[in-house]
Protein backbone atom coordinates (compact mmCIF):
# COMPACT_ATOMS: atom_id res chain seq x y z
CA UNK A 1 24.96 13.76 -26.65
CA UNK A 2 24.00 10.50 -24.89
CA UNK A 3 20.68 10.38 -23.68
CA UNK A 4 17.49 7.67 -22.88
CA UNK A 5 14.07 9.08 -23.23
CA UNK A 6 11.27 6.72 -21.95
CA UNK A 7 7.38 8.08 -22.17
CA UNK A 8 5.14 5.68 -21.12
CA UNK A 9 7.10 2.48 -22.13
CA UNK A 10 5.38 -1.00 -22.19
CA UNK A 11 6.93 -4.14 -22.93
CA UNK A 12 4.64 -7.53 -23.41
CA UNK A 13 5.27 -11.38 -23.96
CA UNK A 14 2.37 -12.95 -25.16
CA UNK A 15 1.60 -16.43 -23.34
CA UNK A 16 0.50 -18.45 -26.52
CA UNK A 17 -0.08 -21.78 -24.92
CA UNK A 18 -2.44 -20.14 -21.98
CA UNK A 19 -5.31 -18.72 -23.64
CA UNK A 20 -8.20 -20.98 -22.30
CA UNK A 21 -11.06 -18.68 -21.16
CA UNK A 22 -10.86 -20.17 -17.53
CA UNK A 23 -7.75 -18.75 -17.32
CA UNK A 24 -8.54 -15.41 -18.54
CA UNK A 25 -11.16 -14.96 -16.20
CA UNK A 26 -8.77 -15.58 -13.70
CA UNK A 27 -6.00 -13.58 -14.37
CA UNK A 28 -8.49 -10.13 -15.67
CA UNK A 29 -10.40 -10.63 -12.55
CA UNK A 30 -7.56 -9.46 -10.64
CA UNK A 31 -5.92 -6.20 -11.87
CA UNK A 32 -2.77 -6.36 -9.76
CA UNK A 33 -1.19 -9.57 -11.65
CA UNK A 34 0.93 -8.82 -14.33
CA UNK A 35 -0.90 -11.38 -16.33
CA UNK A 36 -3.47 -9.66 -18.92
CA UNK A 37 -5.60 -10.34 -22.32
CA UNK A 38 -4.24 -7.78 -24.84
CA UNK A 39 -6.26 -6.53 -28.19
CA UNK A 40 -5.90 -10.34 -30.23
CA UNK A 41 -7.16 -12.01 -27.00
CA UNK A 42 -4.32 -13.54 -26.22
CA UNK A 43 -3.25 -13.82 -22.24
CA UNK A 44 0.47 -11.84 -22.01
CA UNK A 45 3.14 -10.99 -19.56
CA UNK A 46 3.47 -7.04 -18.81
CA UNK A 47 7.04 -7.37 -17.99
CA UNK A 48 7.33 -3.32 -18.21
CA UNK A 49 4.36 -1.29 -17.76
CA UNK A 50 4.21 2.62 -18.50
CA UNK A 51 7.50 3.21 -17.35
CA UNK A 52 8.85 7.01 -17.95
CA UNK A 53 11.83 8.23 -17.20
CA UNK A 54 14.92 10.33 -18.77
CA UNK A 55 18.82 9.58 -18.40
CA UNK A 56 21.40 12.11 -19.79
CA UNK A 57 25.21 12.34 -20.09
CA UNK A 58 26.83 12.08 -16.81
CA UNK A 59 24.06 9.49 -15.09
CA UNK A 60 25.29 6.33 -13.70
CA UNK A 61 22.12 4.54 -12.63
CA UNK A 62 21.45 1.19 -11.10
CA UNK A 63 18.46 -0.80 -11.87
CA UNK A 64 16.99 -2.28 -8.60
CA UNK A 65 14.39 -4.67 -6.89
CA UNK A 66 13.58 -7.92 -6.67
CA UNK A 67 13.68 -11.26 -9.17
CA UNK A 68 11.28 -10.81 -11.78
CA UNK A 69 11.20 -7.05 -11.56
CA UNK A 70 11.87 -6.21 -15.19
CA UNK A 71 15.58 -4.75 -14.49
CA UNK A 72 17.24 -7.05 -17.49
CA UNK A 73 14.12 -6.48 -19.39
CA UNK A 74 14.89 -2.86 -19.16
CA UNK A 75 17.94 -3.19 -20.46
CA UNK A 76 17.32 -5.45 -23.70
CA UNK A 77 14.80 -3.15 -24.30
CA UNK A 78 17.06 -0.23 -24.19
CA UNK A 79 20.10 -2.21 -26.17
CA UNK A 80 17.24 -3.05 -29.02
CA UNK A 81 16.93 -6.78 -28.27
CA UNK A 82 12.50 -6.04 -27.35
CA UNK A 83 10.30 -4.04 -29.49
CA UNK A 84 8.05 -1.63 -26.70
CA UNK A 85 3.72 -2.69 -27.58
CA UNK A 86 3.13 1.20 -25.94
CA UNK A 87 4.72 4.34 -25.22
CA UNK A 88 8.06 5.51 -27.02
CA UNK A 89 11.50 5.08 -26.18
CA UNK A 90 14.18 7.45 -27.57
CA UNK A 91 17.92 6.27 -27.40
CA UNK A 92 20.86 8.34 -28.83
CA UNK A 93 24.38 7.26 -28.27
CA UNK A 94 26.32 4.00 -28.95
CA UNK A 95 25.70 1.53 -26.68
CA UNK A 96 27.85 -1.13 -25.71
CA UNK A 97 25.78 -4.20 -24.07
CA UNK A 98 26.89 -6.34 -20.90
CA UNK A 99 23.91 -8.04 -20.67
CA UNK A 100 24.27 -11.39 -22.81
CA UNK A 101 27.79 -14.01 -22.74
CA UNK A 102 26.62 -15.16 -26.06
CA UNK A 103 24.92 -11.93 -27.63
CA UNK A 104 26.52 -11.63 -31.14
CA UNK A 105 28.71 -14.60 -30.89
CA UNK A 106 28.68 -16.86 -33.50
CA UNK A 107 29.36 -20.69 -31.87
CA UNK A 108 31.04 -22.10 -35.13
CA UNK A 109 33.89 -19.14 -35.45
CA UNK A 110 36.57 -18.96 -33.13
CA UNK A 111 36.97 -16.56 -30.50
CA UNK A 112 39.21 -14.42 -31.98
CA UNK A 113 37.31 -14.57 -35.23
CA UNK A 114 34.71 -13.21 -33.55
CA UNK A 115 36.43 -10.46 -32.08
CA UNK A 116 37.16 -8.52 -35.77
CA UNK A 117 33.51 -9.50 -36.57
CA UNK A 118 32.69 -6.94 -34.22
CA UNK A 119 35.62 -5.09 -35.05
CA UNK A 120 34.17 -4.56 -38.38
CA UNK A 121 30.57 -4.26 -37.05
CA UNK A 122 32.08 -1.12 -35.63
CA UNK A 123 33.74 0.43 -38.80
CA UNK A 124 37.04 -0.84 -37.91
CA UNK A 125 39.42 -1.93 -40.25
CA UNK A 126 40.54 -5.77 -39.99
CA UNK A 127 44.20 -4.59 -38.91
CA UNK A 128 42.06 -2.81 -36.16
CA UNK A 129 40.14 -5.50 -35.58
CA UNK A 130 43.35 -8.20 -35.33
CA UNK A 131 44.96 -5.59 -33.07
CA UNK A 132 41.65 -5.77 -30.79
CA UNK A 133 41.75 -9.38 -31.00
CA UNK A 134 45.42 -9.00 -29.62
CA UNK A 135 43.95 -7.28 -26.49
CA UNK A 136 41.55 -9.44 -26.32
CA UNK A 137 43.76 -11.94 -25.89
CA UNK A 138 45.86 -10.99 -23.01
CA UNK A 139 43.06 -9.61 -21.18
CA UNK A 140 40.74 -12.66 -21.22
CA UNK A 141 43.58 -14.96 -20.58
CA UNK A 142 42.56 -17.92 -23.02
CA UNK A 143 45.35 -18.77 -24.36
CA UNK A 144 45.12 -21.06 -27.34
CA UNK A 145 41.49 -21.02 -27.02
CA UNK A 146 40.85 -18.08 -28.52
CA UNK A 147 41.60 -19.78 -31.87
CA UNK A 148 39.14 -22.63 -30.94
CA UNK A 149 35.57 -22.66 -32.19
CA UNK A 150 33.59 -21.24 -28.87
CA UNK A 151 30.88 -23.78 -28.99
CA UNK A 152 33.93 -25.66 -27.04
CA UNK A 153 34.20 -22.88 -24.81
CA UNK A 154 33.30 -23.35 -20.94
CA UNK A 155 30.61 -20.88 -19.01
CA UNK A 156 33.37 -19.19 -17.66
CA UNK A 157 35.69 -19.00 -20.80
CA UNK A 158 32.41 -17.34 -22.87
CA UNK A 159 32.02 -14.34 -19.72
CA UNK A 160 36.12 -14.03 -20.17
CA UNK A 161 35.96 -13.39 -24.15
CA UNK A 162 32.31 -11.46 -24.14
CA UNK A 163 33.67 -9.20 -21.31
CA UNK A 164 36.68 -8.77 -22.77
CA UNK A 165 35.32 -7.93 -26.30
CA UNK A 166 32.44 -5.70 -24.77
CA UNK A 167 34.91 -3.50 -22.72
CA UNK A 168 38.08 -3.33 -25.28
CA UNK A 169 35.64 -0.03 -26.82
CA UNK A 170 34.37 2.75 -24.65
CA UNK A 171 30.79 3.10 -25.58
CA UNK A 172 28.44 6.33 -25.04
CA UNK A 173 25.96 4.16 -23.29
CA UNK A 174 27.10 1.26 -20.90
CA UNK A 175 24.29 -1.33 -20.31
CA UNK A 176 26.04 -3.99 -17.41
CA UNK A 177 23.53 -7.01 -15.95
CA UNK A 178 25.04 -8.76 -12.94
CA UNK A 179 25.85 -11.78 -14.35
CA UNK A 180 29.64 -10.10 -15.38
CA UNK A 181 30.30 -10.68 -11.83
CA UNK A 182 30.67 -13.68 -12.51
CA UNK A 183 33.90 -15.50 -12.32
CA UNK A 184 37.37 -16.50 -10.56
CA UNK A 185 38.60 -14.41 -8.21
CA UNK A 186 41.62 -13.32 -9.71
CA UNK A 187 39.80 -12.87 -12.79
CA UNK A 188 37.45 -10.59 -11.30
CA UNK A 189 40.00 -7.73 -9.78
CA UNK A 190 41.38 -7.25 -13.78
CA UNK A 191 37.79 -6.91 -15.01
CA UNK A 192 36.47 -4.52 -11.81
CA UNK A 193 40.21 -2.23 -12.56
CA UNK A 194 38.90 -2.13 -16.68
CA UNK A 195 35.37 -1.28 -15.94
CA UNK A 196 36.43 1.21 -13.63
CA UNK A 197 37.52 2.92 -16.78
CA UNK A 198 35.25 2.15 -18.52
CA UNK A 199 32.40 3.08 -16.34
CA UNK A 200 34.39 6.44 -15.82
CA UNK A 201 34.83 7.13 -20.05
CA UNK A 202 30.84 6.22 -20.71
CA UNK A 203 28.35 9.35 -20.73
CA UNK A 204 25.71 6.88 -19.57
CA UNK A 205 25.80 3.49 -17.05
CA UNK A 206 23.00 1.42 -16.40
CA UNK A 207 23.57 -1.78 -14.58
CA UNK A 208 20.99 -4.04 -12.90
CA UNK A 209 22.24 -5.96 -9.99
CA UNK A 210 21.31 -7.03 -6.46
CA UNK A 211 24.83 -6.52 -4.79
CA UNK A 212 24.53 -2.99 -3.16
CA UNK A 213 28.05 -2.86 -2.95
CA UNK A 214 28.22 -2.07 -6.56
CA UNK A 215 25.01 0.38 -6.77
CA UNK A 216 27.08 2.21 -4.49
CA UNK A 217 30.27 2.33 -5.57
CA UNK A 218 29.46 3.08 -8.93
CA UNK A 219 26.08 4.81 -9.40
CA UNK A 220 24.53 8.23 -8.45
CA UNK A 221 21.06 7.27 -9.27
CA UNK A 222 18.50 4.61 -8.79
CA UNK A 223 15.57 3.25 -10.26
CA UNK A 224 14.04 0.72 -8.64
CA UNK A 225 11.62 -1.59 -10.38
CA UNK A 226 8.81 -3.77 -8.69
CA UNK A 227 6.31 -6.30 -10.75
CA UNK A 228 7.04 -4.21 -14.07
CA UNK A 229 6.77 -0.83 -12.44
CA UNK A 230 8.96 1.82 -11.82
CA UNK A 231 8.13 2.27 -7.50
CA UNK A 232 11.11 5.29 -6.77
CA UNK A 233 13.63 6.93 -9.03
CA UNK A 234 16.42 9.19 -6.90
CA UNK A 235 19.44 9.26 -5.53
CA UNK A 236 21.10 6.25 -4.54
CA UNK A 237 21.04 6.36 -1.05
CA UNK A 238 17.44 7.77 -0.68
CA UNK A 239 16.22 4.46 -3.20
CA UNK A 240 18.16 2.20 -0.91
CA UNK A 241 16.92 3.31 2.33
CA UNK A 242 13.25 3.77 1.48
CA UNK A 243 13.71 0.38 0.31
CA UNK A 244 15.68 -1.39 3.41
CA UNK A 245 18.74 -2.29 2.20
């Protein structure tokens, strides 16, 4: 069964090229910045401090709150991307990751050479993967380009193919950041008709976005995140009105 456990859950990026004493005494002088000096004395980020919190099958959350919150941290931490300094974090299920365009992609292979890379990634078979590739295909729209090396591709034509390759497989955990949203508008009703099923066949969604529109359309649940702190977990509407918007 698909679940996400966090206890406690830290995540830190050290500052390496900040570590003058001045500006340590600065920054431990005043608690509430999410500056620190961790145990090598060197000054780090706490992009995610002691955050607990349990999702099971059935959840569809949104991540909310402002820039700089931690939301997409959250959710490269949860796909495996960041290693937590503190607490634990247990995560059973496969995931499937809408966070990154380029995550995975390999710039020298073609598109569609990518496509049964992860088709084999998977355990697929390459017939399986070419077949994938095939859906790929029509879905993104590209065309020839999907026998072109990507590192020619556009901004738009790499959210086409790693949309398109992230929601051809219904994972048990759906991880979405806003910047799928992106893209033409005719584009966009084919991709917001697939995730529909897709969000629908996933045990587990967690996106992170600022369009409320989404949260509630799509989610039951809300965590909303302020300077690397969790600040209200509940239902939707309860988050969202405690929080003004």
């Amino acid at each position: 069964m698909a679940t996400i456990d966090a206890d406690g859950l830290a995540i830190e990026f050290p500052l390496y090229h900040h570590n003058a004493r001045s500006l340590k005494q600065r920054i431990l002088a005043s608690s509430g910045l999410r500056l620190k000096q961790d145990a090598d004395n060197r000054v780090v980020v706490a992009a995610l401090r002691d955050l607990t919190f349990s999702i099971g099958k059935g959840d569809r959350v949104a991540l909310v709150g402002p820039n700089g919150a931690g939301k997409t941290t959250l959710l490269r931490t949860i796909a495996g991307v960041y290693e937590p300094v503190a607490g634990k974090l247990r995560v059973e299920g496969e995931i499937g990751s809408l966070i990154d365009p380029a995550a995975g992609m390999d710039t020298l292979l073609t598109g569609r050479e990518n496509v049964v890379l992860r088709a084999l990634f998977r355990g697929m078979t390459e017939t399986q993967g070419r077949a994938l590739a095939d859906d790929v295909a029509s879905f993104a729209g590209l065309g020839d380009f999907l026998d072109v090396p990507i590192r020619g591709y556009s901004a738009g034509m790499n959210v086409r193919l790693a949309f398109a390759m992230a929601t051809a497989m219904t994972p048990d955990i759906l991880l979405m950041d806003e910047w799928f949203l992106a893209g033409d508008a005719e584009f966009m009703t084919r991709a917001e008709e697939r995730l529909s099923h897709l969000v629908v066949g996933a045990d587990i969604l967690m996106i992170a976005t600022h369009d409320m529109s989404v949260v509630r359309k799509w989610c039951t649940r809300a965590i909303r995140l302020e300077g690397g702190r969790i600040t209200a977990d509940g239902p939707v509407e309860d988050v969202l009105s405690a929080a003004g918007l």
